[in-house]
N, C-alpha and C. Protein backbone atom coordinates (compact mmCIF):
# COMPACT_ATOMS: atom_id res chain seq x y z
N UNK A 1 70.68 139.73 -121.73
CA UNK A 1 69.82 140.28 -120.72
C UNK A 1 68.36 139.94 -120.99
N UNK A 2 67.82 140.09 -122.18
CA UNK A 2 66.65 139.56 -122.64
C UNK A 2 66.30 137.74 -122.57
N UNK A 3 67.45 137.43 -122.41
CA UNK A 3 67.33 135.65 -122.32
C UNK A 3 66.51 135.29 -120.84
N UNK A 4 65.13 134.61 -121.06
CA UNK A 4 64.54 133.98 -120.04
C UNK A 4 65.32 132.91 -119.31
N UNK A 5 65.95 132.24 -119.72
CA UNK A 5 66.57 130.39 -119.46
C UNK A 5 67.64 130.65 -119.66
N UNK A 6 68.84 130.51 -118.42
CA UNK A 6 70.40 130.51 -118.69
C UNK A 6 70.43 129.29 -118.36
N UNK A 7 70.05 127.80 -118.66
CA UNK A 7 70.23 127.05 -118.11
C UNK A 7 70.77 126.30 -119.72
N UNK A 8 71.21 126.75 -120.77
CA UNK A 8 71.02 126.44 -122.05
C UNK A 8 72.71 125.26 -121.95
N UNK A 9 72.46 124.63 -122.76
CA UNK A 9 73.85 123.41 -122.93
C UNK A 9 75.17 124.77 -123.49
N UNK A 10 76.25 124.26 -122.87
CA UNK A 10 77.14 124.62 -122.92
C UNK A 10 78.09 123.51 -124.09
N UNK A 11 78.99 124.96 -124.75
CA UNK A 11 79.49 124.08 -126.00
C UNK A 11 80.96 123.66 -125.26
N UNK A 12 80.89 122.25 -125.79
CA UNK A 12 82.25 121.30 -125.46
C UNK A 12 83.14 121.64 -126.36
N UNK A 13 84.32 121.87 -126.04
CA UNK A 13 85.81 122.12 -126.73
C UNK A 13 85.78 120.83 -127.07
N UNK A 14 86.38 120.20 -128.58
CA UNK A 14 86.86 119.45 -129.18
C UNK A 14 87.87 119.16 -129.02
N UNK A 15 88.57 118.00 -128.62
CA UNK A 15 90.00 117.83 -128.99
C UNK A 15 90.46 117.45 -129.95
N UNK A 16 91.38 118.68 -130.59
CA UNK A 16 92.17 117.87 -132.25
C UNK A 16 93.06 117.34 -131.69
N UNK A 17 93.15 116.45 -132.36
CA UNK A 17 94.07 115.82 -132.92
C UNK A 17 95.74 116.39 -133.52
N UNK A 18 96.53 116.01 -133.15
CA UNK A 18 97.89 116.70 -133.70
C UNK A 18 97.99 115.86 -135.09
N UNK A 19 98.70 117.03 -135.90
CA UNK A 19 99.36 116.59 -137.23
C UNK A 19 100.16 115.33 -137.22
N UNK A 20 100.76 115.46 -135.55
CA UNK A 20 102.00 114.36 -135.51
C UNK A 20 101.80 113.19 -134.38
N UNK A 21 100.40 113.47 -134.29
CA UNK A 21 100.02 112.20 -133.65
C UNK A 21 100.24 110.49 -134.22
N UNK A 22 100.20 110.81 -135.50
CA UNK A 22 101.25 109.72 -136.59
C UNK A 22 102.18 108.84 -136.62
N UNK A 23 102.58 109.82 -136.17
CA UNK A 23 104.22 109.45 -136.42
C UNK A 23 105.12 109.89 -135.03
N UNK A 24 104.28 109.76 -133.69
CA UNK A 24 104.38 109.77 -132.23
C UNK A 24 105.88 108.76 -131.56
N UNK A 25 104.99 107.51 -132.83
CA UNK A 25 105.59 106.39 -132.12
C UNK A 25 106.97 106.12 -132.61
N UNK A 26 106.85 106.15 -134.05
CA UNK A 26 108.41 106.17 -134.54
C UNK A 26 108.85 107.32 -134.00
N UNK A 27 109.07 108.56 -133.59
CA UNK A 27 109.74 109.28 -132.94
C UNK A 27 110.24 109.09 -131.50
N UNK A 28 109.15 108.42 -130.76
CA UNK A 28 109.64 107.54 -129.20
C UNK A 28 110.45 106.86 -130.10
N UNK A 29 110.74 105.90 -130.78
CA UNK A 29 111.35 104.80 -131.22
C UNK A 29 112.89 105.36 -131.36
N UNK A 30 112.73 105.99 -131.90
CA UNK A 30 114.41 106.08 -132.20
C UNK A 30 114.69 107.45 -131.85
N UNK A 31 114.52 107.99 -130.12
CA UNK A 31 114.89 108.71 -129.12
C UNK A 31 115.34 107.40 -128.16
N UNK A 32 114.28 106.39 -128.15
CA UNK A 32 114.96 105.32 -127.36
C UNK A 32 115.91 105.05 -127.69
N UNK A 33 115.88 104.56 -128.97
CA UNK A 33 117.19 103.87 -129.33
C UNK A 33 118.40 104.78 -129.39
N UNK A 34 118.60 106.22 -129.43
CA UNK A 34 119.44 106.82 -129.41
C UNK A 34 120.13 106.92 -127.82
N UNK A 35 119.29 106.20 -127.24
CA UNK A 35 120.01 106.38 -125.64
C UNK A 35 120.91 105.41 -125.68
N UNK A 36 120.81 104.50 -126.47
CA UNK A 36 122.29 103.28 -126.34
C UNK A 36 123.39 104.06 -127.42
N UNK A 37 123.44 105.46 -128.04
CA UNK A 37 124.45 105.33 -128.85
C UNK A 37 124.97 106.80 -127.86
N UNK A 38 125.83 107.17 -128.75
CA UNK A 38 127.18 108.21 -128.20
C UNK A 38 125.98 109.57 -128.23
N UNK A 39 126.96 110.40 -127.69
CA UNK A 39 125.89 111.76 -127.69
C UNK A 39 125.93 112.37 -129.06
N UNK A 40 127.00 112.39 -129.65
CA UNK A 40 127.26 112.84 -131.25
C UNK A 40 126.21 112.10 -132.27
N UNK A 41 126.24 110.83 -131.84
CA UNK A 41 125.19 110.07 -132.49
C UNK A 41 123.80 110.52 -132.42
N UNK A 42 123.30 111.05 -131.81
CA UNK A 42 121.66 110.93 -131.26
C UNK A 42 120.92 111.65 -132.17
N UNK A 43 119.81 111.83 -132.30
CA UNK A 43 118.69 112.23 -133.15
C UNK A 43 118.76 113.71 -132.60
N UNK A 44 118.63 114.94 -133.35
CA UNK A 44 118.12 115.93 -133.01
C UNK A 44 116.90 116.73 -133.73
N UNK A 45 116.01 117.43 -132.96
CA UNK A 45 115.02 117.57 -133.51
C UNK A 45 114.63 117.95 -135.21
N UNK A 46 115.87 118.50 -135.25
CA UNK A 46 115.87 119.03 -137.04
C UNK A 46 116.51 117.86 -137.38
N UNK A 47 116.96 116.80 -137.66
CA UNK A 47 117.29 115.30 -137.95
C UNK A 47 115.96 114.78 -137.94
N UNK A 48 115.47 114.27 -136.74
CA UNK A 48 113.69 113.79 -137.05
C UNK A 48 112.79 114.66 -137.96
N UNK A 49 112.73 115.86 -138.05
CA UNK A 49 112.01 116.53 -139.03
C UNK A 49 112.27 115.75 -140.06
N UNK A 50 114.00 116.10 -140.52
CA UNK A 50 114.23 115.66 -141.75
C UNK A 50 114.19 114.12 -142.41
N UNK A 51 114.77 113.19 -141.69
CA UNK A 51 113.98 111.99 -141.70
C UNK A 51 112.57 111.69 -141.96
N UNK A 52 111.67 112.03 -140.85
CA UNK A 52 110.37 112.14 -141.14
C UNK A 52 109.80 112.64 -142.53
N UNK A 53 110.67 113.66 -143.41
CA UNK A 53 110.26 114.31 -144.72
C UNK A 53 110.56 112.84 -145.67
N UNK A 54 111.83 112.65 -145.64
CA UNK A 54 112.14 111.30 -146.63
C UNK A 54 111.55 110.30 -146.20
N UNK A 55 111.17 109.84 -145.13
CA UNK A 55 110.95 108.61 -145.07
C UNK A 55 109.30 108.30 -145.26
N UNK A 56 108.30 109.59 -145.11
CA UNK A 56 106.99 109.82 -145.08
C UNK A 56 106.93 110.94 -146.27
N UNK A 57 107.65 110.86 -147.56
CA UNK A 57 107.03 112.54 -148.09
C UNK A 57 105.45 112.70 -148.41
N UNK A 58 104.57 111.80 -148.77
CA UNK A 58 103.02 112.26 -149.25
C UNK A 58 102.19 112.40 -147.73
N UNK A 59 102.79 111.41 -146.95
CA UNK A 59 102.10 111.69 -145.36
C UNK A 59 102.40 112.72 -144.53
N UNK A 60 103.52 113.14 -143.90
CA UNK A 60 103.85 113.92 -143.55
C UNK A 60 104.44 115.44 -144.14
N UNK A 61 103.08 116.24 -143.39
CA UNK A 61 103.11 117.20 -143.13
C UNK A 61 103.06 118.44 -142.46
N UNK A 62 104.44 117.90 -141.34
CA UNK A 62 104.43 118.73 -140.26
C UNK A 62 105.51 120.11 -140.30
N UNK A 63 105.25 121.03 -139.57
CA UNK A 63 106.78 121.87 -139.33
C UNK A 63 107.47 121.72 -138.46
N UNK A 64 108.91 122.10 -138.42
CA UNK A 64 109.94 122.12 -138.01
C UNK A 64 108.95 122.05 -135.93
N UNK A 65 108.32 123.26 -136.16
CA UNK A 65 108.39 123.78 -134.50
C UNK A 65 107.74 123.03 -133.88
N UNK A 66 106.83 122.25 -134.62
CA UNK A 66 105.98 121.32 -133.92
C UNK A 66 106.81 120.06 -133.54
N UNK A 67 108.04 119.69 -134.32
CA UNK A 67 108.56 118.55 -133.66
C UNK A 67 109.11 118.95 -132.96
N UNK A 68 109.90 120.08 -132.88
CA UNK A 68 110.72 120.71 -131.84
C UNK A 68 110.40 121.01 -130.58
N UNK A 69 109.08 121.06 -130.61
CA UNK A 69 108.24 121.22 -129.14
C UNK A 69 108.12 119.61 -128.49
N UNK A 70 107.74 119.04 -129.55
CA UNK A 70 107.53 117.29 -128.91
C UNK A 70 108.44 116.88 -128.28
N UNK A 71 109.58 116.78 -128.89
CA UNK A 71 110.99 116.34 -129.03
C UNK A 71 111.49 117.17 -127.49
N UNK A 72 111.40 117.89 -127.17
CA UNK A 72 111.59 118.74 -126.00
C UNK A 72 111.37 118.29 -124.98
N UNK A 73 109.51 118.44 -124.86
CA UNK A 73 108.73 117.34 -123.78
C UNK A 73 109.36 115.99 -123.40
N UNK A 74 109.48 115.73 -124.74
CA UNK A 74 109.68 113.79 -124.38
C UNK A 74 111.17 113.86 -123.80
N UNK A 75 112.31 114.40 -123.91
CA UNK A 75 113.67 114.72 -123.11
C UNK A 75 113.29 115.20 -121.82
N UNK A 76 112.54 116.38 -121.01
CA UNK A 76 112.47 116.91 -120.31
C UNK A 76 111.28 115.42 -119.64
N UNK A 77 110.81 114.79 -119.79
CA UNK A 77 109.95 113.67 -119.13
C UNK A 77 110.60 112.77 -118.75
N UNK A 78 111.46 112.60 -119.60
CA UNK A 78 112.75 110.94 -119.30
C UNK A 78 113.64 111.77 -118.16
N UNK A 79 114.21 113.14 -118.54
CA UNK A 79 115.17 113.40 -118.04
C UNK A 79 114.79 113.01 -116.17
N UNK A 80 113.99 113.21 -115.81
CA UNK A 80 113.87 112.83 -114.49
C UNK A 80 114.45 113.91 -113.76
N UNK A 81 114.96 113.77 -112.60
CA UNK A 81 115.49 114.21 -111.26
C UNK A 81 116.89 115.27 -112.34
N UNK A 82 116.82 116.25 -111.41
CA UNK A 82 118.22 117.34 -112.05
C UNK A 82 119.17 116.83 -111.32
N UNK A 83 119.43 115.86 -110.03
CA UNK A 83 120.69 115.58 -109.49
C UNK A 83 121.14 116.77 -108.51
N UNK A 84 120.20 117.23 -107.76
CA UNK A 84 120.43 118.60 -106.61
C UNK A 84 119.37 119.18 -106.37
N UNK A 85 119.17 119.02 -104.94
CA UNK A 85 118.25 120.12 -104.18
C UNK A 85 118.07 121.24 -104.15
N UNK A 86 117.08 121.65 -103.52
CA UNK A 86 117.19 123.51 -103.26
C UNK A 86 116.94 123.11 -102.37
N UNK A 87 118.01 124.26 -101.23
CA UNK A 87 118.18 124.48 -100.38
C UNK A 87 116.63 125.18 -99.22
N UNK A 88 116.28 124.58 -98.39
CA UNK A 88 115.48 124.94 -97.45
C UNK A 88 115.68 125.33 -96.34
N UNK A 89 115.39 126.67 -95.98
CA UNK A 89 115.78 127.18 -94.60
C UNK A 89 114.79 127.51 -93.50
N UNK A 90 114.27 126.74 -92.69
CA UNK A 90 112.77 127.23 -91.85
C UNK A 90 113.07 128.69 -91.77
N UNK A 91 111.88 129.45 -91.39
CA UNK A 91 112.29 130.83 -91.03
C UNK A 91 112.71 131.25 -89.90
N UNK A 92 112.82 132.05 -89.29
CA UNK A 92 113.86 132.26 -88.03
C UNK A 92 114.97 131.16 -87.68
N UNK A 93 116.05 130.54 -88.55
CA UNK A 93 116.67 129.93 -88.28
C UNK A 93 117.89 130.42 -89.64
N UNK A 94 118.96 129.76 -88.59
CA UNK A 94 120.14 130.42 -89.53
C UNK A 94 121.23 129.34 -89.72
N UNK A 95 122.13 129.55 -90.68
CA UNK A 95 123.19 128.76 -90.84
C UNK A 95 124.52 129.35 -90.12
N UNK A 96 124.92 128.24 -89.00
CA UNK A 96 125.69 128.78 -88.30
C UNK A 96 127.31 128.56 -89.47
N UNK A 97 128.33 129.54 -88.68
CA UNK A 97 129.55 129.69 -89.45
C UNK A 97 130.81 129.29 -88.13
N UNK A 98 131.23 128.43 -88.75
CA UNK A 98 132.06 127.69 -87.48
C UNK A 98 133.62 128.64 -87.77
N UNK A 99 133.99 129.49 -87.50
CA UNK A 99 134.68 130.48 -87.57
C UNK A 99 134.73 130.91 -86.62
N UNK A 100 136.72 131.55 -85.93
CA UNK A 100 136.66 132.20 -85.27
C UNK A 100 136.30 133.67 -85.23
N UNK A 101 135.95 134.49 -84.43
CA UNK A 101 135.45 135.99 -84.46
C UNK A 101 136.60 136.98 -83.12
C-alpha cells in the first residue's frame, strides 16, 4: 500500500529441467522398439527404471514415479484414437424405436 510505482519487473518462472531429460531418448528408443515385439515382451515402466539403474548406475538418478509418469504420457500420445464415438444427440430430438406398440 505504501509502494509509489506498481509498474516494478515481474519475476519469470524458470524452467527446470527434468532429472530424466537424459535419458528421454533411450526410453523413446526402446518403447519403439517394443512395438515390433509380443505384448509379454514389452518394456514396463518398472523394467525401464530398472534397466536405466544398471545400465547408467553413477548417472542416473531418478525414481520409480517419475518414469512412471513419462512412460504413461508417451503410451497415452501414440495411443491415438480409442476406436469409438460418443454418442451425440441435438436437443429436442429423439431416438426413434421401430417397435410395435
Amino acid at each position: 500500500m505504501n509502494q509509489e510505482d506498481f509498474n516494478g519487473s515481474l519475476e519469470v518462472a524458470k524452467l527446470e529441467r527434468s532429472k530424466l531429460d537424459r535419458f528421454k531418448a533411450k526410453i523413446d528408443e526402446w518403447l519403439r522398439e517394443d512395438r515390433q515385439m509380443r505384448y509379454r515382451e514389452r518394456h514396463t515402466a518398472k523394467r525401464i527404471h530398472e534397466r536405466l539403474k544398471e545400465e547408467y548406475p553413477e548417472e542416473y538418478q531418478c525414481s520409480y514415479a517419475l518414469v512412471q509418469r513419462y512412460v504413461k504420457r508417451y503410451k497415452e500420445a501414440k495411443q491415438g484414437s480409442k476406436g469409438y464415438l460418443e454418442l451425440v444427440w441435438a436437443k429436442g430430438e429423439a431416438q426413434p424405436g421401430f417397435c410395435t406398440a
